[in-house]
Protein backbone atom coordinates (compact mmCIF):
# COMPACT_ATOMS: atom_id res chain seq x y z
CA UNK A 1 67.91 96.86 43.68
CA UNK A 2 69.90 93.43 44.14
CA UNK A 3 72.96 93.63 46.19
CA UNK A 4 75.66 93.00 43.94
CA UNK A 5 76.81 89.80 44.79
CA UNK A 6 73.58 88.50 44.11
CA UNK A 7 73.77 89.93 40.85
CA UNK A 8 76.98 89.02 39.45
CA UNK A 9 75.53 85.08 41.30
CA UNK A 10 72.49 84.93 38.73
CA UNK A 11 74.89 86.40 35.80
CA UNK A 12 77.38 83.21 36.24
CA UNK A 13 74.12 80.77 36.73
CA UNK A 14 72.89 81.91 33.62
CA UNK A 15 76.50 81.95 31.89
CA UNK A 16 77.33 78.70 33.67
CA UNK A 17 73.63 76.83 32.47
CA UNK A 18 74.29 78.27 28.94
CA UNK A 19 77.60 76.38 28.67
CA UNK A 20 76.18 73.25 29.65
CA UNK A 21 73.31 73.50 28.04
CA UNK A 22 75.74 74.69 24.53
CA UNK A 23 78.04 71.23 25.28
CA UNK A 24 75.06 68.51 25.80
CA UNK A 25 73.71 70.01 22.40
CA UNK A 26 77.17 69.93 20.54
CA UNK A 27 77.80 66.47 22.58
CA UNK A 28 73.87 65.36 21.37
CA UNK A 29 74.54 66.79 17.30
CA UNK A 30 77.82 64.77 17.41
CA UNK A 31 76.47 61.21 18.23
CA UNK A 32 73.31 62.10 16.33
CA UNK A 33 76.13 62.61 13.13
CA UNK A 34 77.67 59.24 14.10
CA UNK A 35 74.39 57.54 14.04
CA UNK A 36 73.36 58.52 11.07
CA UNK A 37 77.09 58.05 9.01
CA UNK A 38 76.86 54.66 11.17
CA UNK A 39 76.63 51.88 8.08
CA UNK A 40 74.57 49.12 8.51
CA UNK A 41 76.29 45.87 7.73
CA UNK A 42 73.51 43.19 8.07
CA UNK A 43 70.77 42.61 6.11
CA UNK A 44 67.12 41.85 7.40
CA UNK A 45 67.39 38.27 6.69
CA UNK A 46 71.05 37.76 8.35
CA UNK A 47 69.08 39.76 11.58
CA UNK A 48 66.22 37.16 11.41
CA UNK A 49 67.94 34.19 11.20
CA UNK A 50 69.91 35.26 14.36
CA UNK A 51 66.55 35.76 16.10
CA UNK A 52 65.73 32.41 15.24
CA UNK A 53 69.10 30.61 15.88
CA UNK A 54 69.33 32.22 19.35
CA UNK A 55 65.54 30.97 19.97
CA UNK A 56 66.70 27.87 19.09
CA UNK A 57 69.68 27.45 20.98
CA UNK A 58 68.74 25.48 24.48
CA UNK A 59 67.83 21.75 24.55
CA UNK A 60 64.86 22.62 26.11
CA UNK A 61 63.44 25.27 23.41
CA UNK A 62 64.49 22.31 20.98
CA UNK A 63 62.75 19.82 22.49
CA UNK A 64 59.29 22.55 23.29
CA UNK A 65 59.34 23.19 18.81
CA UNK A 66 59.89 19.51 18.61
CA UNK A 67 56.88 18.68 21.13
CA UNK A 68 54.61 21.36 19.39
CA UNK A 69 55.79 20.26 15.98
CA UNK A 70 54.11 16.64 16.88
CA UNK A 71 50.78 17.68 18.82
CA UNK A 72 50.25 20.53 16.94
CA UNK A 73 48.45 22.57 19.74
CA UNK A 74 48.88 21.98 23.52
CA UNK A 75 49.10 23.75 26.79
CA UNK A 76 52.01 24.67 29.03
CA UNK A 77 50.56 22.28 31.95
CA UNK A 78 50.66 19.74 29.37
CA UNK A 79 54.58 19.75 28.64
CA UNK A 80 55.41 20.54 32.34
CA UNK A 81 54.66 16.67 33.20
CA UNK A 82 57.30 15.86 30.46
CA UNK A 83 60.35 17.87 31.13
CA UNK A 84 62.07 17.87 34.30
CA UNK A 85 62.26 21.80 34.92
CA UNK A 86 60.22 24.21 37.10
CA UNK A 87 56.89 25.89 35.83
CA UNK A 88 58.51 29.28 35.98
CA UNK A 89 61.29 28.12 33.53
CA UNK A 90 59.52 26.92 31.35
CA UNK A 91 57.34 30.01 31.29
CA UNK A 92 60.72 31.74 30.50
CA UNK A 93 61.54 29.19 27.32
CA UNK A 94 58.56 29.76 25.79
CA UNK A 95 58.54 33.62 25.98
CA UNK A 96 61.71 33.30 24.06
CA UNK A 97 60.40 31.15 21.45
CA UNK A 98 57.33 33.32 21.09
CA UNK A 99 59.57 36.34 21.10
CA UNK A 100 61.49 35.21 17.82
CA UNK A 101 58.27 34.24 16.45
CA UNK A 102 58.31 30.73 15.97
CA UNK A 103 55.59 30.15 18.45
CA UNK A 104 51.99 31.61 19.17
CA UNK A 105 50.13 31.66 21.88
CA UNK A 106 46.29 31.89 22.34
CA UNK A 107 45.13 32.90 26.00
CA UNK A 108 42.27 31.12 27.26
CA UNK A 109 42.25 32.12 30.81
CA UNK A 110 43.70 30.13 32.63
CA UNK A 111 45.46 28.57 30.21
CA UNK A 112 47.65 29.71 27.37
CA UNK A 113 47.65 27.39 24.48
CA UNK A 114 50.77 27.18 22.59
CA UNK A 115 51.29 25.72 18.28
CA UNK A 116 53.68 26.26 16.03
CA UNK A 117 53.60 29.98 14.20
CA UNK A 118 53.04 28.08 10.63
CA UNK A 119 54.15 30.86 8.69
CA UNK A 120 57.52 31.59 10.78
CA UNK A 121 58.34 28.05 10.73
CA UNK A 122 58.46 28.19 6.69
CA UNK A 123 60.46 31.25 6.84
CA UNK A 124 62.96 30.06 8.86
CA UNK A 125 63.08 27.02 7.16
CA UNK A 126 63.54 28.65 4.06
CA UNK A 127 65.90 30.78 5.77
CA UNK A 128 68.40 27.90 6.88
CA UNK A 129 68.21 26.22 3.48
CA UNK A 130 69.22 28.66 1.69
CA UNK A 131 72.11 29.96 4.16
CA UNK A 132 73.18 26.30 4.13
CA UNK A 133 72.94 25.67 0.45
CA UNK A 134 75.93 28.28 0.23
């Protein structure tokens, strides 16, 4: 037999751990009710165009679509010699611009070749027309 502090120890534990368990599931139901009452006010195209935009929004990311847009293909090391930022930074622009899609890249180890994504381009072209045609 458990002395009866020990006891009445385990019974609040138990008591205790039930009322925080009870609260994180009340707190979890709640914001699960919010998320799914939350409206969604964009539509996919308004999201993608945003991806794009924001890809396209440093001099440098301009001038990487612009260089890719004229060679068609071509490897970082080749566009390092003609910009007048680090390796490592450019390695960062280009991640972006793959991210949103409007690049590709084809590993050839060592090398990663880089071209235009063909069909991204046209949708973002497409994209920008029409949002400017408004």
């Amino acid at each position: 037999m458990l002395p009866p502090y020990i006891s009445d120890l385990n019974k609040f534990r138990l008591v205790y751990s039930d009322k925080i368990f009870n609260t994180f599931v009340s707190l979890f139901d709640e914001i699960q009710n919010r998320m799914e009452v939350k409206k969604k006010y964009y539509t996919e195209e308004q999201e993608q165009i945003v991806r794009y935009a924001k890809a396209m929004s440093h001099p440098v990311r301009v001038f990487i679509l612009d260089f890719l847009a004229q060679k068609k293909c071509c490897y970082s090391g080749d566009m390092i010699d003609d910009l007048p930022i680090a390796r490592s930074t450019l390695s960062e622009h280009l991640k972006e611009l793959k991210k949103s899609g409007l690049i590709q890249g084809e590993i050839n180890p060592p090398f990663i070749k880089y071209c235009i994504n063909q069909e991204n381009w046209q949708k973002a072209k497409e994209l920008f027309d029409f949002y400017f045609q408004k």
